[in-house]
N, C-alpha and C. Protein backbone atom coordinates (compact mmCIF):
# COMPACT_ATOMS: atom_id res chain seq x y z
N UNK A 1 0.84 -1.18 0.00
CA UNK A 1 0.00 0.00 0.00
C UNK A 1 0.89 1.25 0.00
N UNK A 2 0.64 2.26 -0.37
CA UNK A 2 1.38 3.87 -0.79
C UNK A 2 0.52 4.52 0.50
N UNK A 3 1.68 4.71 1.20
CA UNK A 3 1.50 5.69 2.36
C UNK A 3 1.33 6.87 1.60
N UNK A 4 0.56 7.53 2.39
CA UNK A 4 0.06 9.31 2.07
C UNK A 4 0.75 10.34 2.86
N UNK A 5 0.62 11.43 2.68
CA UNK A 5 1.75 12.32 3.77
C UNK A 5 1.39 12.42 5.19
N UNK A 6 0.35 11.87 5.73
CA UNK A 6 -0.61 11.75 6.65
C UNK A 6 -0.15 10.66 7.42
N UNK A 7 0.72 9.62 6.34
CA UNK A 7 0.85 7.98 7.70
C UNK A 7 2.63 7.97 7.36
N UNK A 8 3.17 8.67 6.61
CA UNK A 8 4.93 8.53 6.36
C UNK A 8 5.13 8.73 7.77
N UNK A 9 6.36 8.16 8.05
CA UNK A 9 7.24 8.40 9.40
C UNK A 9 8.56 8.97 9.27
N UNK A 10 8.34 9.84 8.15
CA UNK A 10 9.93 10.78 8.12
C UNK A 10 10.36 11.92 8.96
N UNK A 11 12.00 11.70 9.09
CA UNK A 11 12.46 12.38 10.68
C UNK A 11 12.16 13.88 10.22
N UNK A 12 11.36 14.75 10.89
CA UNK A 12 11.80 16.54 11.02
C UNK A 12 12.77 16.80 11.16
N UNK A 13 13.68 17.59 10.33
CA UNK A 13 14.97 18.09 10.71
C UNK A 13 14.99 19.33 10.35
N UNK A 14 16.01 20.29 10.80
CA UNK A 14 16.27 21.47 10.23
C UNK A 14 17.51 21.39 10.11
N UNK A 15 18.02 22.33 8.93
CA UNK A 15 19.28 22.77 8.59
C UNK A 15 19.54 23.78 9.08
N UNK A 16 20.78 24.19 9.07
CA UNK A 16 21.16 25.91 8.81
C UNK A 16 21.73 26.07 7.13
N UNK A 17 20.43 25.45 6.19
CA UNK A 17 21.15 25.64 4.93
C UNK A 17 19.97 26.71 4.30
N UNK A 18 20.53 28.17 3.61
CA UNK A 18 19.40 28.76 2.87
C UNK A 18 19.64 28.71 1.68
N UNK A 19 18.44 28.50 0.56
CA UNK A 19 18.35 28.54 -0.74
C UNK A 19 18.23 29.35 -1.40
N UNK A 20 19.47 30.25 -2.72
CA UNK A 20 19.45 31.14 -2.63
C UNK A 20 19.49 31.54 -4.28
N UNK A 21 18.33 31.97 -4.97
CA UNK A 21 17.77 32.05 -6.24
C UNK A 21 18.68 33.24 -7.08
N UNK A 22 19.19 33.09 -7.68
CA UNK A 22 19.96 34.10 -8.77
C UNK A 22 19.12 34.51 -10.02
N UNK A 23 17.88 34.91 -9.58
CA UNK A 23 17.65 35.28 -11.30
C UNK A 23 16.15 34.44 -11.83
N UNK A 24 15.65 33.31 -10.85
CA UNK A 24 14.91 31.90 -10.81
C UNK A 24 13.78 32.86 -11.21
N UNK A 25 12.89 32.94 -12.24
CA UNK A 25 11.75 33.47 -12.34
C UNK A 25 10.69 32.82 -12.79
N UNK A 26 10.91 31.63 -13.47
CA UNK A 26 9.57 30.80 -13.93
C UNK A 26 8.93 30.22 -12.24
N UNK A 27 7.86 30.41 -12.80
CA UNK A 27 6.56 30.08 -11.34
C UNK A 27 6.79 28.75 -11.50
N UNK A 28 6.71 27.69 -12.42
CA UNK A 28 7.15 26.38 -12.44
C UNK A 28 8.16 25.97 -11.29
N UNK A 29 9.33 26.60 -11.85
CA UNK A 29 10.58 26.34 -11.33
C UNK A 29 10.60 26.92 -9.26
N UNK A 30 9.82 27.98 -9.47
CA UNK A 30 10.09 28.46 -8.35
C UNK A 30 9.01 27.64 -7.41
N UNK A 31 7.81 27.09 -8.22
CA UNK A 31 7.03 26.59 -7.32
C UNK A 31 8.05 25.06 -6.43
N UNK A 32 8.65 24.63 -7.64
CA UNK A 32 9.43 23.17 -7.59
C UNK A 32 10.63 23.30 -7.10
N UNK A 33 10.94 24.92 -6.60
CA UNK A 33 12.39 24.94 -5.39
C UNK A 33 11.76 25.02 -3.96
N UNK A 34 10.34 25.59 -4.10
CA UNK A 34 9.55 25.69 -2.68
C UNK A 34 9.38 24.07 -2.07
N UNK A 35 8.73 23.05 -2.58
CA UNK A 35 9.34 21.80 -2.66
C UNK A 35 10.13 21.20 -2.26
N UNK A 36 10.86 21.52 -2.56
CA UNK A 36 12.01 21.11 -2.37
C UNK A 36 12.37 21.15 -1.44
N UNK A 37 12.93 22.16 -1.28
CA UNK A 37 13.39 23.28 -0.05
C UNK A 37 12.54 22.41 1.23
N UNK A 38 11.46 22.33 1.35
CA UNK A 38 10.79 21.80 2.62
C UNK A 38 11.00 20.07 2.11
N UNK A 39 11.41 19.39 1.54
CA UNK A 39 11.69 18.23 1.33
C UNK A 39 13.29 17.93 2.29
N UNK A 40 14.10 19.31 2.66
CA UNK A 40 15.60 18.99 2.69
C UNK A 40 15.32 19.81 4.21
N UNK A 41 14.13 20.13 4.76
CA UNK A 41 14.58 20.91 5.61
C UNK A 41 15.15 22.39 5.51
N UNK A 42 15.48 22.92 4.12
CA UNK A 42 16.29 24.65 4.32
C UNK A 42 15.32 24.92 4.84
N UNK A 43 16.14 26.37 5.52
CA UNK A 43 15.64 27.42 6.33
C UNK A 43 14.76 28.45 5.61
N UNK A 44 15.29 28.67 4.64
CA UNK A 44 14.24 29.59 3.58
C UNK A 44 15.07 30.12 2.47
N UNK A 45 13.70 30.21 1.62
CA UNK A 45 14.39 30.20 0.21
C UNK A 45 14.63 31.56 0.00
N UNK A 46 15.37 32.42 -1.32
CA UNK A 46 15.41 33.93 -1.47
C UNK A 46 15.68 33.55 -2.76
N UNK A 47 14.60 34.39 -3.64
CA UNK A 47 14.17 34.46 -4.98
C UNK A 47 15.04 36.45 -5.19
N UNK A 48 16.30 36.45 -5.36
CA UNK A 48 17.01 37.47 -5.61
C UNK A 48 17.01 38.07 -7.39
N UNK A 49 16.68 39.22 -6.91
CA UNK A 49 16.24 40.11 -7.95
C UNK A 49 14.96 39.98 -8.78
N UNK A 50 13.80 39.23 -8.30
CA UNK A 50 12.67 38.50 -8.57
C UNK A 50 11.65 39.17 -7.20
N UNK A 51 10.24 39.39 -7.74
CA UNK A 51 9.08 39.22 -6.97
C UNK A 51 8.56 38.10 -7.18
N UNK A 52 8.31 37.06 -6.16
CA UNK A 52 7.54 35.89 -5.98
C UNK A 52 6.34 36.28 -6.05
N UNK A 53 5.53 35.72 -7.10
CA UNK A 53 3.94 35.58 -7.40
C UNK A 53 3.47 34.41 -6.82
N UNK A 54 3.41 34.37 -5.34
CA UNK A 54 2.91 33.27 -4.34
C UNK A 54 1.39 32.87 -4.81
N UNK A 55 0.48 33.49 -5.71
CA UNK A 55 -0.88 33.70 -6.55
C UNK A 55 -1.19 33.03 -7.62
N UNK A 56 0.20 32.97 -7.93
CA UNK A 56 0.38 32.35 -9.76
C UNK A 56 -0.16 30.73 -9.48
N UNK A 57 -1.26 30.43 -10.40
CA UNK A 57 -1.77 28.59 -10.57
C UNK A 57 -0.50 28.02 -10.36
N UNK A 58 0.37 28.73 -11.51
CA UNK A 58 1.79 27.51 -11.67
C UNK A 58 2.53 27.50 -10.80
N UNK A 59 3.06 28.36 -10.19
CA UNK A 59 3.76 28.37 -8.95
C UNK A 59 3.08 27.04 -7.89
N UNK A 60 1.30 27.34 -7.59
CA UNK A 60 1.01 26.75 -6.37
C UNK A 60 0.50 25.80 -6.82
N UNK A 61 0.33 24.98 -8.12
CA UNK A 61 0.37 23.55 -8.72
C UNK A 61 1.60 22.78 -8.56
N UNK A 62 2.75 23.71 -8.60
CA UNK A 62 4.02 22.54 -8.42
C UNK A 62 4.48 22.29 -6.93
N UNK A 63 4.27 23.96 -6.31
CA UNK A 63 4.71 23.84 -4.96
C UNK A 63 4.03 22.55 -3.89
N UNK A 64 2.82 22.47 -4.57
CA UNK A 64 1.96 21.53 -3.76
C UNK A 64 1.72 21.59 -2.04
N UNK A 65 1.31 23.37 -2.13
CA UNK A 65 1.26 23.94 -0.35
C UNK A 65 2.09 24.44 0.14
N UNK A 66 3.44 23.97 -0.18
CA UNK A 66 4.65 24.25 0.67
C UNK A 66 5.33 25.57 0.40
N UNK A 67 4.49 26.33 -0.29
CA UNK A 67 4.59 28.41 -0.26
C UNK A 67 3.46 28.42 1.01
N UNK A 68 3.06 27.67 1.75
CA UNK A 68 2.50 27.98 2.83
C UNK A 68 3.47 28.32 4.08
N UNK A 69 4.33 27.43 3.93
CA UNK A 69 4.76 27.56 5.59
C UNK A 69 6.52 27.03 4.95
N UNK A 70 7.07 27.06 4.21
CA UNK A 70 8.55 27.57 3.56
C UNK A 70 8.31 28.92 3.34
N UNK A 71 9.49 29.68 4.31
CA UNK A 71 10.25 30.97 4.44
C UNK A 71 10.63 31.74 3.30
N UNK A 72 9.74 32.91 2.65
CA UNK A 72 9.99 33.06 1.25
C UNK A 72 11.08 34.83 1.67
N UNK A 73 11.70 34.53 1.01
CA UNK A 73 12.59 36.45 0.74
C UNK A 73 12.76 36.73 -0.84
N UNK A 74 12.22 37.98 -0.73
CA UNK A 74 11.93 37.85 -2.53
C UNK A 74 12.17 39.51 -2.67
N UNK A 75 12.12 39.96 -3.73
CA UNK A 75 12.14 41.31 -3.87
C UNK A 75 13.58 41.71 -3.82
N UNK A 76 15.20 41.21 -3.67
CA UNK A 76 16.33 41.66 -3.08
C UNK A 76 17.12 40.77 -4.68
N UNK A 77 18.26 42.21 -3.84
CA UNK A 77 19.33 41.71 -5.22
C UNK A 77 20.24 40.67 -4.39
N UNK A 78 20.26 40.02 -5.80
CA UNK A 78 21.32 38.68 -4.78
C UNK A 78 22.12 38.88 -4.48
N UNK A 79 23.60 40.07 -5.09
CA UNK A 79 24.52 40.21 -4.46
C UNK A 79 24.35 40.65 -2.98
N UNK A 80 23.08 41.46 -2.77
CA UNK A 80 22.69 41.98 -1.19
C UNK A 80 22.51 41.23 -0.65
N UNK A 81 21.14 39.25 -1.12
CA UNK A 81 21.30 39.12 0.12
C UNK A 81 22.54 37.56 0.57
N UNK A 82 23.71 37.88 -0.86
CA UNK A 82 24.76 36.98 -0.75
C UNK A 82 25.89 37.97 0.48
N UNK A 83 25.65 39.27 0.55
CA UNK A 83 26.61 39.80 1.96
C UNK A 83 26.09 39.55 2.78
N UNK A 84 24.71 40.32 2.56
CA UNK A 84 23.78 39.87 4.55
C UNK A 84 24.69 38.66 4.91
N UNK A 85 23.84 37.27 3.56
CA UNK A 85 24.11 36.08 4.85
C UNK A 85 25.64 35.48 4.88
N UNK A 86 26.20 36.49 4.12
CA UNK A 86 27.86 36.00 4.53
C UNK A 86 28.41 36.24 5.88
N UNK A 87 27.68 37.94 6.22
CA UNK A 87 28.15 38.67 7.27
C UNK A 87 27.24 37.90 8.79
N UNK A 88 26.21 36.85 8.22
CA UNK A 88 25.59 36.14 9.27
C UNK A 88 26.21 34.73 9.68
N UNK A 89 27.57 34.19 8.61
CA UNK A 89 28.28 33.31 9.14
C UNK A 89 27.86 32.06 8.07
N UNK A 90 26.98 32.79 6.78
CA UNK A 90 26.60 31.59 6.27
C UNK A 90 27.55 31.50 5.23
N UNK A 91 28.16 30.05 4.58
CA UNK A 91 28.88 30.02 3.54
C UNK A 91 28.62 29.69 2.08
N UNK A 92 29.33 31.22 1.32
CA UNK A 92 28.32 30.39 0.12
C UNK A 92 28.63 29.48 -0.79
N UNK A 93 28.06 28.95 -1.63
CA UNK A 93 28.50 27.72 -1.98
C UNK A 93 27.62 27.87 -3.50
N UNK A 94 28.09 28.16 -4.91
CA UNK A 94 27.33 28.31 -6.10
C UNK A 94 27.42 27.10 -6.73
N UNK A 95 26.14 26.70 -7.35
CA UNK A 95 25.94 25.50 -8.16
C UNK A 95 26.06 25.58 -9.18
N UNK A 96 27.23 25.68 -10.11
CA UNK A 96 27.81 26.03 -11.54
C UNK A 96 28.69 25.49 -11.90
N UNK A 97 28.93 25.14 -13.14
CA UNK A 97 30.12 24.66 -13.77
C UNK A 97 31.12 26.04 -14.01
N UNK A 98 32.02 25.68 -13.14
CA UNK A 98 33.42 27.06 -13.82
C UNK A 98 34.48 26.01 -14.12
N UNK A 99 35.33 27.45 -14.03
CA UNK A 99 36.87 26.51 -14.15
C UNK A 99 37.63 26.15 -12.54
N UNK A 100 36.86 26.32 -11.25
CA UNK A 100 37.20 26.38 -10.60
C UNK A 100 36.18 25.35 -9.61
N UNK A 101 34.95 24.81 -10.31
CA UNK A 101 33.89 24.00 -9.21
C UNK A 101 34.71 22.87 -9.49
N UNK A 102 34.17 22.09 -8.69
CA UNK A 102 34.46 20.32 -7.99
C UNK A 102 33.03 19.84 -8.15
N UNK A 103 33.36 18.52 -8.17
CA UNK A 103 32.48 17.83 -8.34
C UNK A 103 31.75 17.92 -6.73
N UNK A 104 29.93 18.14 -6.72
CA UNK A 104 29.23 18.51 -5.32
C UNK A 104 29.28 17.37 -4.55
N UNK A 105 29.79 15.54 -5.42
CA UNK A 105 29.44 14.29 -5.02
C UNK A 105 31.02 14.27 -4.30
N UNK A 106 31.96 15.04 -4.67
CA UNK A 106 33.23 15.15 -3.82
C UNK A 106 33.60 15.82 -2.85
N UNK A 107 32.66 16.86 -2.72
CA UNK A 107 32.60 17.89 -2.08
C UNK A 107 33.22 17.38 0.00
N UNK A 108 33.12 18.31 0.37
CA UNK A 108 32.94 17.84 2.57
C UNK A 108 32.31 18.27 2.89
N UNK A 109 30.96 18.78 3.23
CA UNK A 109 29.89 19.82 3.46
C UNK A 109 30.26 19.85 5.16
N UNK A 110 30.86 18.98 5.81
CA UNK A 110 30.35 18.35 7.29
C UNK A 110 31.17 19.76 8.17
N UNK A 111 32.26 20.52 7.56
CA UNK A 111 32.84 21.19 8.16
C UNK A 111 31.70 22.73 8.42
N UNK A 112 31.08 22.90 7.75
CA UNK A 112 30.41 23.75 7.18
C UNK A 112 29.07 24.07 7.91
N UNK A 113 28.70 24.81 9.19
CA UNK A 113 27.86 24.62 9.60
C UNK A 113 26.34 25.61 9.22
N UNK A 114 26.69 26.83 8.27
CA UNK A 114 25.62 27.74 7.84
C UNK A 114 25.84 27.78 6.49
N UNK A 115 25.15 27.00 5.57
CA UNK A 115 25.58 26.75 3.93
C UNK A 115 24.50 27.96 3.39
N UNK A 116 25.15 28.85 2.48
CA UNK A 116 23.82 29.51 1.42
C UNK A 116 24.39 28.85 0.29
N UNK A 117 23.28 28.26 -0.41
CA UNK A 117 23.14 27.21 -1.86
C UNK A 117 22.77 28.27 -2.88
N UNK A 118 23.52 28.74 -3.50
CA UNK A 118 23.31 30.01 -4.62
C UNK A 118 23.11 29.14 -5.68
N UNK A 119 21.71 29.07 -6.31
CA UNK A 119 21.44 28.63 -7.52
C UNK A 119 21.19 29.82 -8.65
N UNK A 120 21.59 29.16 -10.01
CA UNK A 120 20.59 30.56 -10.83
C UNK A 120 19.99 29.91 -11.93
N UNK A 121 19.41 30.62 -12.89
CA UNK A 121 17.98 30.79 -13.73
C UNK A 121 18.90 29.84 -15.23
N UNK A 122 17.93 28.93 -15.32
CA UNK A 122 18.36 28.01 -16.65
C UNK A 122 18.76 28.74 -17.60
N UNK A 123 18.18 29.62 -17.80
CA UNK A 123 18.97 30.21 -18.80
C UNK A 123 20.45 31.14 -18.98
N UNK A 124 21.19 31.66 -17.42
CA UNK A 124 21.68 32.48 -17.45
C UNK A 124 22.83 31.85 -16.41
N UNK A 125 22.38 30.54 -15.75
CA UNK A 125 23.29 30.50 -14.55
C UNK A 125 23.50 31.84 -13.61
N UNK A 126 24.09 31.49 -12.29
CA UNK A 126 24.59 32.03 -11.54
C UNK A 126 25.71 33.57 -12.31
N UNK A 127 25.17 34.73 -11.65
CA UNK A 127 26.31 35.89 -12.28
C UNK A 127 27.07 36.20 -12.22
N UNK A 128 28.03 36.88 -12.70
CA UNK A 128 29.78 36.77 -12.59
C UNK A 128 29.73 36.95 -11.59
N UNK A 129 28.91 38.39 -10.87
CA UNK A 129 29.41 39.08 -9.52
C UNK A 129 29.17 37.89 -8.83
N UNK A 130 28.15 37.34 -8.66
CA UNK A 130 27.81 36.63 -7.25
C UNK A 130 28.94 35.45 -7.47
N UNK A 131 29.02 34.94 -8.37
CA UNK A 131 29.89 33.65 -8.39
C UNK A 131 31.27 34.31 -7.83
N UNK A 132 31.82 35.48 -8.18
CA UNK A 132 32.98 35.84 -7.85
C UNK A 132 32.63 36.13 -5.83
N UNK A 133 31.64 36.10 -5.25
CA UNK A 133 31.15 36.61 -4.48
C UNK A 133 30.84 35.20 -3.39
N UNK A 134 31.27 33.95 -3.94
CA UNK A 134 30.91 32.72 -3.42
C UNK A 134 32.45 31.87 -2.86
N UNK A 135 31.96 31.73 -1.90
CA UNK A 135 33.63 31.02 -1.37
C UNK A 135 33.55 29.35 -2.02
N UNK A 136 32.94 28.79 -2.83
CA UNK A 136 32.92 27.25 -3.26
C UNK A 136 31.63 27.36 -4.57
N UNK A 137 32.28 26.85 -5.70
CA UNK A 137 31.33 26.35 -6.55
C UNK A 137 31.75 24.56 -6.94
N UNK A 138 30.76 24.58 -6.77
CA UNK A 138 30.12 22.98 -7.00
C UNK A 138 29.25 22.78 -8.27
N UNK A 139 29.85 21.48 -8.86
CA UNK A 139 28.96 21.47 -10.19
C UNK A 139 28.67 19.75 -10.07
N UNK A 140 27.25 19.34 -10.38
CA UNK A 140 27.05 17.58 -10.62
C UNK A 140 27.30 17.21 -11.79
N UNK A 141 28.50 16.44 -11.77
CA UNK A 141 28.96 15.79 -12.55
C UNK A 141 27.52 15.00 -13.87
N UNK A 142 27.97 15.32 -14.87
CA UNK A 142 26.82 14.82 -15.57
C UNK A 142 27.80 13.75 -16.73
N UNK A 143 26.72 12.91 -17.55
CA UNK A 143 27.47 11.38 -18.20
C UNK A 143 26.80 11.52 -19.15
N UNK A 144 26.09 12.70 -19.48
CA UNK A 144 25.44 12.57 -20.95
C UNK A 144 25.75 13.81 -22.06
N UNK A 145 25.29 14.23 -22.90
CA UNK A 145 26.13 15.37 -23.96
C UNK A 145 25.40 16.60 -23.39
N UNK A 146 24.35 16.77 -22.67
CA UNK A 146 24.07 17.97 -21.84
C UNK A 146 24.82 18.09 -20.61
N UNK A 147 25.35 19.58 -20.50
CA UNK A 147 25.90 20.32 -19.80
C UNK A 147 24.87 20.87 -18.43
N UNK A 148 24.18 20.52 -18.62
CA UNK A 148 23.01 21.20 -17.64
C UNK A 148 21.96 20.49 -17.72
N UNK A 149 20.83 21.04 -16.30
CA UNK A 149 19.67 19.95 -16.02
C UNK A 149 18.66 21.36 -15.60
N UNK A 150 17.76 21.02 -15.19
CA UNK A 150 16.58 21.62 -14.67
C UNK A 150 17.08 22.28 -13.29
N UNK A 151 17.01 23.74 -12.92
CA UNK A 151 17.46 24.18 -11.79
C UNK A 151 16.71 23.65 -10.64
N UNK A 152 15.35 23.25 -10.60
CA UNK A 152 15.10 22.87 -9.08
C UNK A 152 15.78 21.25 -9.27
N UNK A 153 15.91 20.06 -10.24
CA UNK A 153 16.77 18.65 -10.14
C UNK A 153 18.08 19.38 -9.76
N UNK A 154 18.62 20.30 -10.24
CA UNK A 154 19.75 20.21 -9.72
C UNK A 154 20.13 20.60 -8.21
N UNK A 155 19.24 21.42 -7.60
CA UNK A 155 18.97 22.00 -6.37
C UNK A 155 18.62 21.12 -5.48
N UNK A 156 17.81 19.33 -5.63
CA UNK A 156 17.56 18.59 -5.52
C UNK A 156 18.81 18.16 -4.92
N UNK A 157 19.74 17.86 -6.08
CA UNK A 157 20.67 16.90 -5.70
C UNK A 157 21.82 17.12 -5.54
N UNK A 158 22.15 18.36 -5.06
CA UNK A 158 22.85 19.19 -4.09
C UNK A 158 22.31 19.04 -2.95
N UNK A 159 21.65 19.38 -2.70
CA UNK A 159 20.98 18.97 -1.63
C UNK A 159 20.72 18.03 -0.80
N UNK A 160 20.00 17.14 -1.17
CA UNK A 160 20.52 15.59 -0.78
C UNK A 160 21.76 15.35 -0.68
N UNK A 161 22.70 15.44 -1.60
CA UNK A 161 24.53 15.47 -1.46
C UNK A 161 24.39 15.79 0.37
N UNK A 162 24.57 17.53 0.44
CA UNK A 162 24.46 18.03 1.54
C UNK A 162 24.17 17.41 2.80
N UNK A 163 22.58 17.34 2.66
CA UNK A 163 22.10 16.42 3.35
C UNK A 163 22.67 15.38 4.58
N UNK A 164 22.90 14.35 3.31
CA UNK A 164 23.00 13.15 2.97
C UNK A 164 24.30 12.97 4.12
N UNK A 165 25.03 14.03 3.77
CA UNK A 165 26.54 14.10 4.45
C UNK A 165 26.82 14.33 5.59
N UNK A 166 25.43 15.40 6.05
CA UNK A 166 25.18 15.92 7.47
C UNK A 166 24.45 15.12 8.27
N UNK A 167 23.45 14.00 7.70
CA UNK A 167 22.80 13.23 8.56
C UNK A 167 23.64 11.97 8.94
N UNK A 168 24.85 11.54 8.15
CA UNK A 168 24.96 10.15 8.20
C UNK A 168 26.41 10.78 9.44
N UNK A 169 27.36 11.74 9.09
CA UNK A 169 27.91 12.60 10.49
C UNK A 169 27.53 12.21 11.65
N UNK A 170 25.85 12.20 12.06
CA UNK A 170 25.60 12.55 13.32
C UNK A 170 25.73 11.46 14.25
């Protein structure tokens, strides 16, 4: 039988990890990082240089509720709120292919106790400034002739990485 969200027995946890949008403007996408985001436990998401249309069908068809009670910051430029949460102890960490990311499946997250996860917009990636503005970029290794995936799968599985690394630690 398929348990419902009503009879699962999965642990509550919180992170000190925030999710941090470069540019993310499709309601699709943003509904499916809200998702997410409460799937991994972050603290709250920030849709930088973007107004969140918490209203939009598409947004609250993918989010499936979870723009209810996931922590939204929206309206801010990302380089602003990539200082705030630097100057709050959080580290940032961009999800991009440079000449300088590592693979995220090689990564050590465990040292790392306030992560900001700087993602950006399929079409544009993460921006010079902010990437220059990030102490670690991380990229998932991919095995097929695309260079890139869907920003909330990839936000996904960073995440879990993360996760994954911090729960099995404890």
């Amino acid at each position: 039988m398929q348990l419902q969200h009503s009879n699962t027995n999965f642990p509550s946890i919180h992170t000190e990890i925030i999710l941090l949008c470069d540019g993310v403007n499709s309601p699709a996408n943003m509904g499916s990082l809200l998702r997410v985001a409460d799937s991994f436990g972050v603290q709250k998401v920030i849709f930088g240089g973007v107004l969140a249309n918490i209203k939009s069908p598409r947004l609250r068809r993918t989010a499936r509720s979870t723009y209810q009670w996931v922590v939204i910051e929206d309206n801010i430029k990302t380089i602003e709120a990539l200082t705030i949460y630097k100057e709050k102890g959080f580290f940032p960490v961009a999800l991009e292919i440079t000449q300088e990311s590592i693979s995220i499946q090689q990564s050590n997250f465990l040292h790392l106790k306030k992560i900001l996860l700087v993602i950006g917009d399929e079409s544009t990636g993460v921006s010079s400034l902010v990437l220059e503005n990030c102490n670690q970029h991380n990229h998932i290794t991919m095995f097929g002739k695309n260079s890139s995936m869907n920003v909330s799968q990839a936000a996904s599985i960073a995440l879990y990485e993360i996760t994954k690394q911090k729960i099995n630690a404890s």
